[in-house]
Protein backbone atom coordinates (compact mmCIF):
# COMPACT_ATOMS: atom_id res chain seq x y z
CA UNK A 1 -10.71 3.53 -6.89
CA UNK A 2 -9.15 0.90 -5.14
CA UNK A 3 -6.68 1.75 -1.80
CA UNK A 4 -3.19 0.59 -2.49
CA UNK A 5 -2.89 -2.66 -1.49
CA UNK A 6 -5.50 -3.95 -2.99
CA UNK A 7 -7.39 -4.57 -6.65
CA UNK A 8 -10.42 -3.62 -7.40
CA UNK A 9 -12.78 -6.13 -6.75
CA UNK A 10 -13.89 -7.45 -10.22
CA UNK A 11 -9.97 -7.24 -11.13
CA UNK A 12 -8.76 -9.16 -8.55
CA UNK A 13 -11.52 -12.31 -9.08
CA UNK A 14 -10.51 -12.44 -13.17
CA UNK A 15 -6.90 -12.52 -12.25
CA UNK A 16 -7.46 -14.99 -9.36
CA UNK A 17 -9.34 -17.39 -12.24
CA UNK A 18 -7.00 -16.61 -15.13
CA UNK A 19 -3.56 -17.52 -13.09
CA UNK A 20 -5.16 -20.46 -11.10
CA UNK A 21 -5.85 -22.13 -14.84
CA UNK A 22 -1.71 -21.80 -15.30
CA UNK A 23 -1.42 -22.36 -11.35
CA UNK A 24 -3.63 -24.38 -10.07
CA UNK A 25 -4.28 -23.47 -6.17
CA UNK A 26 -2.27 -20.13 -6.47
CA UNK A 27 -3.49 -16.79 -3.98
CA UNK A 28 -3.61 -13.50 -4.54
CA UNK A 29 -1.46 -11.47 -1.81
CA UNK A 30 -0.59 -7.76 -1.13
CA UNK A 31 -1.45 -5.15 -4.83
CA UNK A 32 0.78 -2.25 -5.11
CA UNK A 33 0.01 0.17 -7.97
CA UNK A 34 3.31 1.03 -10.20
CA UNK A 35 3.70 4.09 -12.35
CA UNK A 36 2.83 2.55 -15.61
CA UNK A 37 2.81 3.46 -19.20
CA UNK A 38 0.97 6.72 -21.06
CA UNK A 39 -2.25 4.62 -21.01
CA UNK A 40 -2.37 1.86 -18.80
CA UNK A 41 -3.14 1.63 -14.82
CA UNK A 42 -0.21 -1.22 -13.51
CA UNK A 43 -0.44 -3.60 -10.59
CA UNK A 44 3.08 -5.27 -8.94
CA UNK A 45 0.71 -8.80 -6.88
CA UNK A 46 2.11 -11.05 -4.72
CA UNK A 47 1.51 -14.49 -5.40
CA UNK A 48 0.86 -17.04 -2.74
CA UNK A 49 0.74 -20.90 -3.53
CA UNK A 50 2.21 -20.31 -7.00
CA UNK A 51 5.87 -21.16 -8.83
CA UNK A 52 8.73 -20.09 -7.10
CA UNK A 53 9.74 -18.20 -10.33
CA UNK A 54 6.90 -16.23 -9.81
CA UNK A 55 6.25 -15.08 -7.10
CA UNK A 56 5.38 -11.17 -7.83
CA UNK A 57 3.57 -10.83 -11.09
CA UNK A 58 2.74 -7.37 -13.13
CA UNK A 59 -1.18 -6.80 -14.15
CA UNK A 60 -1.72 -4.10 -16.72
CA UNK A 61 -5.11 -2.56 -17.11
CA UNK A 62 -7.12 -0.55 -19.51
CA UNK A 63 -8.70 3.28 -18.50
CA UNK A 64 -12.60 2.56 -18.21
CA UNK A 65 -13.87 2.53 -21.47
CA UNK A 66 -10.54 1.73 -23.71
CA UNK A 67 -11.33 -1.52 -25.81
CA UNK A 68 -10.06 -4.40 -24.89
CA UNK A 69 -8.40 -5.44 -28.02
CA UNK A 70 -5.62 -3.12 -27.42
CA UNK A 71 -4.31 -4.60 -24.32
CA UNK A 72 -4.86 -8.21 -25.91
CA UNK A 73 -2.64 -7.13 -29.36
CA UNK A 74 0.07 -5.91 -26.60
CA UNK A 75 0.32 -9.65 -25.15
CA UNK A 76 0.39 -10.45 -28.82
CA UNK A 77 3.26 -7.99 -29.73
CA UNK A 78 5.52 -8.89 -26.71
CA UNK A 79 4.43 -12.65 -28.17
CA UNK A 80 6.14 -11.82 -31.12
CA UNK A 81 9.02 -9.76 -29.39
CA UNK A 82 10.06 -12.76 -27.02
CA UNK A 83 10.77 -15.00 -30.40
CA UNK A 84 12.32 -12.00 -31.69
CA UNK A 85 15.12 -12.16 -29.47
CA UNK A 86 14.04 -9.09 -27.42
CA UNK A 87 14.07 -8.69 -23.93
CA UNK A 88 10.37 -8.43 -22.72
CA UNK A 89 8.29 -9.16 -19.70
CA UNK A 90 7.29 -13.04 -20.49
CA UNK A 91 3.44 -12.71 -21.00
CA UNK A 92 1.85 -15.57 -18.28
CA UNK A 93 -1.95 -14.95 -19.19
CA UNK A 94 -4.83 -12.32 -21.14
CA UNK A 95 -7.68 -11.64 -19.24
CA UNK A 96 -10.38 -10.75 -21.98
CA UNK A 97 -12.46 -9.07 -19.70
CA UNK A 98 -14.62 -6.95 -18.04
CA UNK A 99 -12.22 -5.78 -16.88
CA UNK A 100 -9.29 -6.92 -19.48
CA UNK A 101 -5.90 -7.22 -18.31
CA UNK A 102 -2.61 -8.30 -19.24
CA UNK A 103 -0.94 -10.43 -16.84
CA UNK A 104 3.43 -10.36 -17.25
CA UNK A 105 5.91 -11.65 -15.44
CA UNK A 106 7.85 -9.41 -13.27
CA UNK A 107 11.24 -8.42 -14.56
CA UNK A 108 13.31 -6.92 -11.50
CA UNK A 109 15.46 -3.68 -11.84
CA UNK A 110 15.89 0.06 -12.11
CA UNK A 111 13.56 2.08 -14.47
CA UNK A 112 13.68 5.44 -13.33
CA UNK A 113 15.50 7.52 -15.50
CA UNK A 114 17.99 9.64 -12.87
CA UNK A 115 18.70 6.30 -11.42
CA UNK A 116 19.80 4.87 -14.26
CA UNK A 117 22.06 7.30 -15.52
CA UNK A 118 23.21 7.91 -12.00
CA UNK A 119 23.44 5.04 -10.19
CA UNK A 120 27.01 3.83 -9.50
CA UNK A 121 25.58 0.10 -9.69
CA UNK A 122 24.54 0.64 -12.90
CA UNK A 123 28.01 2.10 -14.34
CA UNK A 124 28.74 -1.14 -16.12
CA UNK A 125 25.20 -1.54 -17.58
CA UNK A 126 25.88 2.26 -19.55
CA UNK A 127 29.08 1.08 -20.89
CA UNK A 128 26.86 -1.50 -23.14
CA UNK A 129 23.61 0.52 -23.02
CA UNK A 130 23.64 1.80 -26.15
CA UNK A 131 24.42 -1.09 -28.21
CA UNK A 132 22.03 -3.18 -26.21
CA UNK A 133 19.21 -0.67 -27.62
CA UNK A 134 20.70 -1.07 -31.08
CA UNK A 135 20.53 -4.79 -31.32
CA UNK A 136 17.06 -4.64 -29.35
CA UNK A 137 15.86 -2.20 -32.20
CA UNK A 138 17.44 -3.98 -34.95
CA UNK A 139 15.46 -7.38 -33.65
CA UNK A 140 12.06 -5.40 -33.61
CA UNK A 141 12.41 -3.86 -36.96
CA UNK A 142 13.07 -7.38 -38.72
CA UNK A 143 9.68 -8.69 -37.02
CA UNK A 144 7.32 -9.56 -40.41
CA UNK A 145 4.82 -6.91 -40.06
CA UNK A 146 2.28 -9.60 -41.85
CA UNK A 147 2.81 -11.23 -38.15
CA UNK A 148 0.70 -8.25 -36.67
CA UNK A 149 -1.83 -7.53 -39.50
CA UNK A 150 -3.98 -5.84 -36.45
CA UNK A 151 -1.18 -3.35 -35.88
CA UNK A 152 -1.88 -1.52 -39.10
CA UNK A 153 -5.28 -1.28 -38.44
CA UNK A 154 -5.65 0.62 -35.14
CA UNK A 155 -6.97 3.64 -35.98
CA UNK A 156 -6.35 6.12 -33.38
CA UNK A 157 -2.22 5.98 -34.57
CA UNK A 158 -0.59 7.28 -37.16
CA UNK A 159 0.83 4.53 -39.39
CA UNK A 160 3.61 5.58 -42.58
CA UNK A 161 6.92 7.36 -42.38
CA UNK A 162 8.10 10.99 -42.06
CA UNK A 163 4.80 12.58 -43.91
CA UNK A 164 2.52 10.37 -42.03
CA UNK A 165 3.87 11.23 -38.94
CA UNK A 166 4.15 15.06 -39.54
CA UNK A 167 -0.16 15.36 -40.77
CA UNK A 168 -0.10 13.61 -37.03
CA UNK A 169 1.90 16.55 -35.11
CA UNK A 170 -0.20 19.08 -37.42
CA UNK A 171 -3.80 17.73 -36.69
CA UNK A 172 -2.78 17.57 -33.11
CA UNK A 173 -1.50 21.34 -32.39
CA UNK A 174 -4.08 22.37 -35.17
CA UNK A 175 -6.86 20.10 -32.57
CA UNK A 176 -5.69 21.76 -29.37
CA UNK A 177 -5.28 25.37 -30.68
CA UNK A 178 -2.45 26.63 -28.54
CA UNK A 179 -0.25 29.21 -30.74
CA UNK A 180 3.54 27.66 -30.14
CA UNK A 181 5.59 29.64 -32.74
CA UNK A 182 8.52 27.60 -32.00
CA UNK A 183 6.68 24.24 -32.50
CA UNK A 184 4.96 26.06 -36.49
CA UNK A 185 8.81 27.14 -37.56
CA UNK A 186 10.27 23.73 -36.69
CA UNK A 187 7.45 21.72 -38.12
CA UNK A 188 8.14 24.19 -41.23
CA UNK A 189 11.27 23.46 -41.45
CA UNK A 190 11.04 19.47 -41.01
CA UNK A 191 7.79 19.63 -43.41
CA UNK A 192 10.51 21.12 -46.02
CA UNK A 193 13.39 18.96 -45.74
CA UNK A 194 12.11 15.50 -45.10
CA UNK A 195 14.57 12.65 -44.86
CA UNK A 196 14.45 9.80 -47.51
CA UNK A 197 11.78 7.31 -47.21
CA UNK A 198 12.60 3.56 -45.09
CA UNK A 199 10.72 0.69 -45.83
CA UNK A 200 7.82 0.35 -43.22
CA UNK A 201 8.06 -2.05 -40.20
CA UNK A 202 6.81 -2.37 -36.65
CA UNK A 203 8.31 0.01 -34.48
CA UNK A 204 7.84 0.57 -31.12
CA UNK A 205 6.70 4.09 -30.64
CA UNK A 206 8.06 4.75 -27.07
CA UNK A 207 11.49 3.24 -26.94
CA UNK A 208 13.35 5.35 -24.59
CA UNK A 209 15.02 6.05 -21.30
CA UNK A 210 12.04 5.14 -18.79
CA UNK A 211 10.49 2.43 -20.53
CA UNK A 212 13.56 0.52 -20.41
CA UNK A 213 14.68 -1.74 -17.24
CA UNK A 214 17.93 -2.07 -16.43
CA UNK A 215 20.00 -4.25 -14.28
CA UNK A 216 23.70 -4.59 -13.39
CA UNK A 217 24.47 -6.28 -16.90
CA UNK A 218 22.48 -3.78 -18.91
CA UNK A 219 19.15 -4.15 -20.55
CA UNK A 220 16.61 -6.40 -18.95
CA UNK A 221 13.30 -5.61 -20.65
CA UNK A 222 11.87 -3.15 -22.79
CA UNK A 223 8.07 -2.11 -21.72
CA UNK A 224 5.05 -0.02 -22.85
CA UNK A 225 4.29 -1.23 -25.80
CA UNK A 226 0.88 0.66 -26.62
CA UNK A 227 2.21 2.85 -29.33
CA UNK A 228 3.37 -0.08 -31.34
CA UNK A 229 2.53 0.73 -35.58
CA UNK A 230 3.99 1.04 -38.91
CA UNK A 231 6.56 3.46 -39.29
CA UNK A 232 10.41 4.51 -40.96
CA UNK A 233 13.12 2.41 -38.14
CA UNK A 234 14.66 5.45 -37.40
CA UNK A 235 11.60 7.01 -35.88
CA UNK A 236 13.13 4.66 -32.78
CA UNK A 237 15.99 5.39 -33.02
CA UNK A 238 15.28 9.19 -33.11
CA UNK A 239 13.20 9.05 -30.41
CA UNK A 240 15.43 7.64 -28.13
CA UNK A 241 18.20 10.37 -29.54
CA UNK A 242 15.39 12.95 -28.48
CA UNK A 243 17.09 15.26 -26.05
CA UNK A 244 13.80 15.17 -23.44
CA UNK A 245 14.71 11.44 -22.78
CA UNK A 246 18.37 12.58 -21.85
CA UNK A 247 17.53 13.76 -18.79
CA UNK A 248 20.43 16.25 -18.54
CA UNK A 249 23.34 13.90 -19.53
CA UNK A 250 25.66 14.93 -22.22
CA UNK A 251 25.68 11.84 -24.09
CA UNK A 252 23.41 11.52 -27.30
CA UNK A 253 21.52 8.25 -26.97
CA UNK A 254 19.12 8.19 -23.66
CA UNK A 255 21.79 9.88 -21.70
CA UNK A 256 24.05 6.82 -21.50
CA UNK A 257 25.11 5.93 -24.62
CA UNK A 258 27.02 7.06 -27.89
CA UNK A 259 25.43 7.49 -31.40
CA UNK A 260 28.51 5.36 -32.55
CA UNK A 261 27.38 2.61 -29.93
CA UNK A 262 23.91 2.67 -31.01
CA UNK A 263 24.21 2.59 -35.22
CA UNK A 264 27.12 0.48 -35.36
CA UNK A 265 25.14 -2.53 -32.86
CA UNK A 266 22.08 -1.90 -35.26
CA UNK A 267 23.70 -2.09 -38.43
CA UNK A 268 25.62 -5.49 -37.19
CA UNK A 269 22.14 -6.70 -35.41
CA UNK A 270 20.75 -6.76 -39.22
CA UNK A 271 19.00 -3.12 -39.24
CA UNK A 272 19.00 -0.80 -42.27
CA UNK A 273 22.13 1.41 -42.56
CA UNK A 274 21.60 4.93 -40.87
CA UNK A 275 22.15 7.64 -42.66
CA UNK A 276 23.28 10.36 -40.14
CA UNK A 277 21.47 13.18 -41.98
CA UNK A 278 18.41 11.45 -41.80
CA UNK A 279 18.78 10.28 -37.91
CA UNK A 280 19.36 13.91 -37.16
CA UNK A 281 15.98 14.75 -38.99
CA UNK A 282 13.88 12.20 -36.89
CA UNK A 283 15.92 13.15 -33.20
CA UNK A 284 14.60 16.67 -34.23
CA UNK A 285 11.14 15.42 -35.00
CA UNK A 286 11.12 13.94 -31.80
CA UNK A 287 11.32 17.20 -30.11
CA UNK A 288 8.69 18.37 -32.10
CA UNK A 289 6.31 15.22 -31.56
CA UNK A 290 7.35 15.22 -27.60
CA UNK A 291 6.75 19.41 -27.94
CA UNK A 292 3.24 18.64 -28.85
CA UNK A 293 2.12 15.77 -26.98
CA UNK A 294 3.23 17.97 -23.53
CA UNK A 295 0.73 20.64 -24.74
CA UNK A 296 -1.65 17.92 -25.45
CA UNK A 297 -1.06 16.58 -21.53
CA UNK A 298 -1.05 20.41 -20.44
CA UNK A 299 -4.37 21.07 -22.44
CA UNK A 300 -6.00 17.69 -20.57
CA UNK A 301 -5.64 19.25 -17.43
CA UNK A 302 -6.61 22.96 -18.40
CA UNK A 303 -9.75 21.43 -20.19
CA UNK A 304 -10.99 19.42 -17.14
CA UNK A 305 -10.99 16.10 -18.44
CA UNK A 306 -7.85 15.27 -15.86
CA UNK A 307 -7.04 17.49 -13.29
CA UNK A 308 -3.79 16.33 -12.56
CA UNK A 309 -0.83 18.51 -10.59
CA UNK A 310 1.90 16.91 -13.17
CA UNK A 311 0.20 17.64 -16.37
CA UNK A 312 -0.10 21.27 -14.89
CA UNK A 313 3.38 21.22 -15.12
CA UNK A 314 4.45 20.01 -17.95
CA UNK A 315 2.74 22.70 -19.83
CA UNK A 316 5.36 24.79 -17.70
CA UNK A 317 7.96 22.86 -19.64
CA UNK A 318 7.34 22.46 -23.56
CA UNK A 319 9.76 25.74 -24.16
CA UNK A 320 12.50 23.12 -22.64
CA UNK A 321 11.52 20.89 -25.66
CA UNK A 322 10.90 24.08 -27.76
CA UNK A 323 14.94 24.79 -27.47
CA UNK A 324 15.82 21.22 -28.10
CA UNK A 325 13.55 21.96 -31.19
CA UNK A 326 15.43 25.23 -32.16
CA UNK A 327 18.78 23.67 -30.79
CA UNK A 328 18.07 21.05 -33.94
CA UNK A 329 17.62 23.31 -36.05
CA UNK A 330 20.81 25.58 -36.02
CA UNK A 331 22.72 22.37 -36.62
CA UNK A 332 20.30 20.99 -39.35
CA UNK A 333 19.31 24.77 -41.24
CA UNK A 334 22.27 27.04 -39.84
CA UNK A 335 21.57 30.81 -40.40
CA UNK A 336 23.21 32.37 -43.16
CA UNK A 337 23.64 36.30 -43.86
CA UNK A 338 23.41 39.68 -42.22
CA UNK A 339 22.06 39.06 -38.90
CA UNK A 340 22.61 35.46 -38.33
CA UNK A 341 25.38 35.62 -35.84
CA UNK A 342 24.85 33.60 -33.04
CA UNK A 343 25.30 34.28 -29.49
CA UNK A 344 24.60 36.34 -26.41
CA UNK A 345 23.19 39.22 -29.02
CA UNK A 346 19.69 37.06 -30.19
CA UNK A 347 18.52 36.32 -26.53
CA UNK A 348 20.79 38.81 -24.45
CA UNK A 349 17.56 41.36 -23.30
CA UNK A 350 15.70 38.59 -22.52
CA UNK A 351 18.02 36.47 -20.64
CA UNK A 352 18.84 38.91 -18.74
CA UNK A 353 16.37 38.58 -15.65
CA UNK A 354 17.04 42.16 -14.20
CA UNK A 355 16.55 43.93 -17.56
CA UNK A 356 13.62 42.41 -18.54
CA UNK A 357 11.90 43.95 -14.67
CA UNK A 358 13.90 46.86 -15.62
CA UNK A 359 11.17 46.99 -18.41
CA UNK A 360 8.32 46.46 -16.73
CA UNK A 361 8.81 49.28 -14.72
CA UNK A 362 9.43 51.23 -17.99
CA UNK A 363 5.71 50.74 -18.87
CA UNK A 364 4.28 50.87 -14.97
CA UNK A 365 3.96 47.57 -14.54
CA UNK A 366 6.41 46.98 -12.33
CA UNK A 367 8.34 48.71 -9.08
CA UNK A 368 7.57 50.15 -5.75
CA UNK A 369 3.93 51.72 -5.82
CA UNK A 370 1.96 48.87 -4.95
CA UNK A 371 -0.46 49.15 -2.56
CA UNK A 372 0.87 46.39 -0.40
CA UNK A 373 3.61 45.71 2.77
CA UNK A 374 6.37 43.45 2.48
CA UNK A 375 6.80 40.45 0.99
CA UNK A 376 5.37 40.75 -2.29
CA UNK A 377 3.89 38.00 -3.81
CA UNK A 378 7.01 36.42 -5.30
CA UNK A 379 8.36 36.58 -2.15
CA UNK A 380 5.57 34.68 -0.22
CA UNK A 381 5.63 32.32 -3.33
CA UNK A 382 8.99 31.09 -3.01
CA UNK A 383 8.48 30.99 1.09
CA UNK A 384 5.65 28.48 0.03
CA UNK A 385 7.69 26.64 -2.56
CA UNK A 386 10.65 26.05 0.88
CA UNK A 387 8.34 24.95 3.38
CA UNK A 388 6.96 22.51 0.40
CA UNK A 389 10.44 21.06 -0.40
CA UNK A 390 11.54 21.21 3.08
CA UNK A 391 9.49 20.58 6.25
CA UNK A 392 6.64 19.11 3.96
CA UNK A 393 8.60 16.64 1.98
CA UNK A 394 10.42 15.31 4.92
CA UNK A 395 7.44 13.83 6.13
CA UNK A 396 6.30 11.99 3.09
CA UNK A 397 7.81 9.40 1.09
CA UNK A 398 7.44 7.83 -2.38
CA UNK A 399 4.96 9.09 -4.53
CA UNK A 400 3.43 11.80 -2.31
CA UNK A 401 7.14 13.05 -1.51
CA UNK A 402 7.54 13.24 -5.72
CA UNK A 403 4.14 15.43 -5.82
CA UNK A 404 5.24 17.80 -3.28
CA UNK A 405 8.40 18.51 -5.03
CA UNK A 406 6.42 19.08 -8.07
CA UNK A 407 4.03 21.81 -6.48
CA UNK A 408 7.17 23.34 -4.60
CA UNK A 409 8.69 23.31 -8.22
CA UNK A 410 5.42 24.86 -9.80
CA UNK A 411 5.03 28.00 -6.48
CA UNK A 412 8.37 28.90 -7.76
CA UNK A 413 7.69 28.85 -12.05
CA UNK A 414 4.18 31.34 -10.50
CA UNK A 415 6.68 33.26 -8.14
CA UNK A 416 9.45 33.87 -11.23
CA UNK A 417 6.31 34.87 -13.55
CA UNK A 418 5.33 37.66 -10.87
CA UNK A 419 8.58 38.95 -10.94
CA UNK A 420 9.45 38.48 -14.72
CA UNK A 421 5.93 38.48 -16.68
CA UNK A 422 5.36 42.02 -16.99
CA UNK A 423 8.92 42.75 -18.55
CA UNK A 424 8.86 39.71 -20.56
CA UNK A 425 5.46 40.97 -21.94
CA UNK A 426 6.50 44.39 -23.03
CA UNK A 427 10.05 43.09 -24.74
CA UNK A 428 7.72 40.17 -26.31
CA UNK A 429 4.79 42.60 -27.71
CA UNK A 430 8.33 44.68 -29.35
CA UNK A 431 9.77 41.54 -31.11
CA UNK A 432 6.38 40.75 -32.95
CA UNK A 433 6.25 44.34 -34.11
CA UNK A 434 9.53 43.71 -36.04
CA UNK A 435 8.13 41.33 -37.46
CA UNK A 436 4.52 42.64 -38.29
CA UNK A 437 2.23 40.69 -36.31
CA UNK A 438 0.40 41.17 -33.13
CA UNK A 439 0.85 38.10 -31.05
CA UNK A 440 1.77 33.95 -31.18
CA UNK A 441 -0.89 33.33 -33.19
CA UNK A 442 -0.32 35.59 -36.31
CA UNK A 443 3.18 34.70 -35.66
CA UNK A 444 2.58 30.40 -35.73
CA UNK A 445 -0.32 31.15 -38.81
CA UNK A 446 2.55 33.26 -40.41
CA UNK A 447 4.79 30.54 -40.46
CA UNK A 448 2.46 27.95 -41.16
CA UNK A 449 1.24 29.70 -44.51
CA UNK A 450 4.55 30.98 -45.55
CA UNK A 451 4.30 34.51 -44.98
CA UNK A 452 7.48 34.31 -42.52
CA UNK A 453 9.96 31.60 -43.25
CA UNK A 454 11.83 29.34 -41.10
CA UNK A 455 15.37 30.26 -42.49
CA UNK A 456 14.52 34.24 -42.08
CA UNK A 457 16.84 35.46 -39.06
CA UNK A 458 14.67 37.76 -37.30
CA UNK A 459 12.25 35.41 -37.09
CA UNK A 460 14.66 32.40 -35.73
CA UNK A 461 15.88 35.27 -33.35
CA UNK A 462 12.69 35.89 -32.52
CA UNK A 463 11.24 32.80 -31.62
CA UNK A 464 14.66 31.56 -29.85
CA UNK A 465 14.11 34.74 -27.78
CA UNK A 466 10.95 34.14 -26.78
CA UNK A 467 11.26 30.78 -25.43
CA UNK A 468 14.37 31.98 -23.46
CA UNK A 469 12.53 34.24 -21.51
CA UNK A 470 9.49 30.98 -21.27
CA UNK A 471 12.77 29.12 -20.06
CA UNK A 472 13.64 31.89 -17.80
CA UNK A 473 10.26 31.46 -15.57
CA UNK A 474 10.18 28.02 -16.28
CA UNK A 475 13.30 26.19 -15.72
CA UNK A 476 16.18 29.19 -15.60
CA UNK A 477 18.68 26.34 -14.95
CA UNK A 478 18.37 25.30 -18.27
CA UNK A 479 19.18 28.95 -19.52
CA UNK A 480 22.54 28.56 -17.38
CA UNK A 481 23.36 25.38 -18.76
CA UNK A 482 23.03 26.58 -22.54
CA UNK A 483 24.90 28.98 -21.81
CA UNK A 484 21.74 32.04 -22.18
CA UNK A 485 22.18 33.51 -18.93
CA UNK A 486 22.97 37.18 -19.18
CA UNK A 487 25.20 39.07 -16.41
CA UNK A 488 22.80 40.91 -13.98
CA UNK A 489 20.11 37.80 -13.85
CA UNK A 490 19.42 37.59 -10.20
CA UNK A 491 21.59 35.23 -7.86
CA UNK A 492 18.28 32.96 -6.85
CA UNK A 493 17.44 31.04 -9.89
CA UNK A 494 15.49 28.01 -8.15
């Protein structure tokens, strides 16, 4: 692996060849590796010699092994993008390879998502935000899909509207084999109740808050174009609805914009007209989708073939996408009948931090009799978790200051599971005896088969129950915020 700063060796003599026949005479200065997309490893180079309109350019590179047509049918689909009308990264040259790259013009701006819901700069851009994305979206969906016949034929996507797309979520939680109850009864439900059919187009796959860069004025270029394929239009415009890529704004549409902002731009840009039922369907099944992929991430690390501190913790965090899922779902499929008040009654034993250790000390899991001094292991935990965020991460910057935040983030998920696991266990093992089974598995195959439904209460109380007290170890902000937090739960809830 190269040291930032510089490109790997056999990188940095195709690029020097493939910009010098566009620039004759240009160098190669200082490399600086940028977080890229889900798949590609992305260069910002300085450019010495070359066209004072570029004088940084962006190189994006396949993992070892990926083929190399993938990265040359994403030059093609920004190609096709740019003469769309959509604001893309200009593509300057295609390196064919070994080692294939993608060489793009650099597009200054703010990507990160907190930034750019946060920034007071960028106050103006949010005000037209939305309907920027709507025209943007409207642009790519009228793109003649006989343009891109390769599109349609890369395999390892799923290509078709709502059905296509759900066999995708259910091969991939069926391939990794990780019981998420809350994941079966929403796919259930969505598997059910599927919205009518749109005509097939190119859609982008990824459009969201975070692949999007944004400048004073508003949107400057969309990126990460990988997951281009066939699919309904409103799979984009879901996804971008998708609560995950809100970021903890309010507002519906990638945290900066309004739903009214969004369709109405679209519509006027030349998309189909949104039906809002519909919309709502595919903003649900991007919780599911984004539900599964995190496992898949989570399940890359635990299985070796990545070892990565961040995927470790985003298997921490599918329940938050689990109650976006079940969030969805009372809107779409409220419950109906004896026992399907909502409220503080469904989730109250489990929000409620100091019952559920009450619990565990019920069954002797929990309380005073441990063979060990002062401070228990939650205690040292969160000790660890302070010096991380503190002394720690005021010597480091960038990247490595991001990491450490993440580890002091993940000491204190371990040091809320110490305290809260053994409680949480008992009250959990009680809720699947109401309903006849003897853990997450029976419970997902239950609902999978039909033998529990997605519209019975106790199960929706169930399941909503359970990932409050995931959400509880996890990210017990997000309890507060939704209002789940119990009286009693203890004062510390970082």
């Amino acid at each position: 692996m190269a040291e930032p700063g510089e490109l790997p060796g056999p990188l940095a003599a195709a690029l020097r060849e493939a910009l010098r026949a566009r620039f004759p005479g240009v160098e190669l200065g200082s490399a600086e590796p940028m977080a890229g997309g889900a798949s590609r490893a992305t260069w910002r180079v300085a450019l010495r010699g070359g066209p004072p309109e570029h004088p940084v350019v962006v190189v994006r590179t396949n993992p070892e092994g990926a083929p190399p047509a993938d990265l040359a049918l994403e030059g093609r689909l920004l190609d096709s993008a740019h003469r769309a009308g959509l604001p893309v990264p200009a593509v300057l040259a295609a390196i064919p390879g070994p080692p294939a790259a993608l060489v793009l013009a650099f597009v200054d701006g703010e990507v990160l998502p907190r930034r750019v819901l946060q920034d007071p700069v960028l106050a103006g851009a949010r005000a037209v935000l939305g309907g920027q994305c709507g025209e943007a979206l409207a642009r790519l969906h009228r793109i003649p899909v006989e343009d891109l016949p390769e599109v349609a034929a890369r395999p390892q996507l799923a290509h078709g509207g709502a059905e296509a797309q759900l066999v995708m979520v259910r091969r991939l939680l069926d391939d990794l084999g990780q019981p998420h109850p809350a994941l079966e009864l929403g796919w259930r439900w969505l598997a059910d109740h599927p919205p009518p059919a749109g005509p097939l187009v190119l859609v982008h796959g990824d459009f969201r808050t975070g692949n999007l860069i944004v400048g004073p004025e508003g949107l400057r270029a969309v990126l990460d174009w990988e997951l281009a394929h066939l699919g309904d239009p409103l799979e984009d415009l879901g996804w971008l609805c998708t609560p995950a890529w809100r970021f903890g704004s309010p507002l519906p549409v990638g945290g900066f914009g309004s739903l009214e902002d969004l369709v109405t731009a679209y519509e006027r840009a030349g998309g189909r007209a949104v039906d809002p039922g519909a919309l709502a369907w595919w903003t649900a099944f991007g919780s599911l989708r984004w539900g599964a992929l995190s496992t898949l991430q989570a399940m890359t690390h635990i299985r070796g073939v990545r070892r990565s501190l961040e995927l470790a913790a985003i298997g921490r965090r599918v329940c938050e996408t689990e109650a976006d899922l079940l969030d969805a779902l009372d809107q779409l499929a409220p419950l109906e009948g004896p026992g399907s008040e909502d409220g503080a009654d469904p989730v109250a034993e489990v929000d409620d931090a100091a019952g559920i250790e009450s619990a565990g000390a019920r069954v002797g899991k929990t309380g005073g009799w441990l063979p060990h001094d002062l401070p228990r292991a939650a205690d040292l935990l969160e000790t660890v978790a302070e010096h991380l965020e503190g002394e720690l991460a005021d010597q480091v910057a960038g990247r490595q200051r991001f990491l450490v935040r993440v580890a002091a983030n993940v000491v204190r998920v371990v040091a809320r599971e110490v305290r809260l696991g053994p409680g949480q266990e008992a009250e959990h093992r009680a809720r699947l005896a109401v309903l006849g089974v003897a853990d997450d598995a029976e419970l997902a195959l239950a609902l999978r088969d039909g033998r529990l439904g997605a519209l019975d209460p106790r199960v929706r109380h169930a399941v909503r129950a359970a990932v409050a007290a995931k959400l509880a170890v996890a990210n017990p902000r997000r309890l507060q915020a939704a209002g789940y937090r119990a009286p009693g739960s203890p004062e510390r809830q970082g």
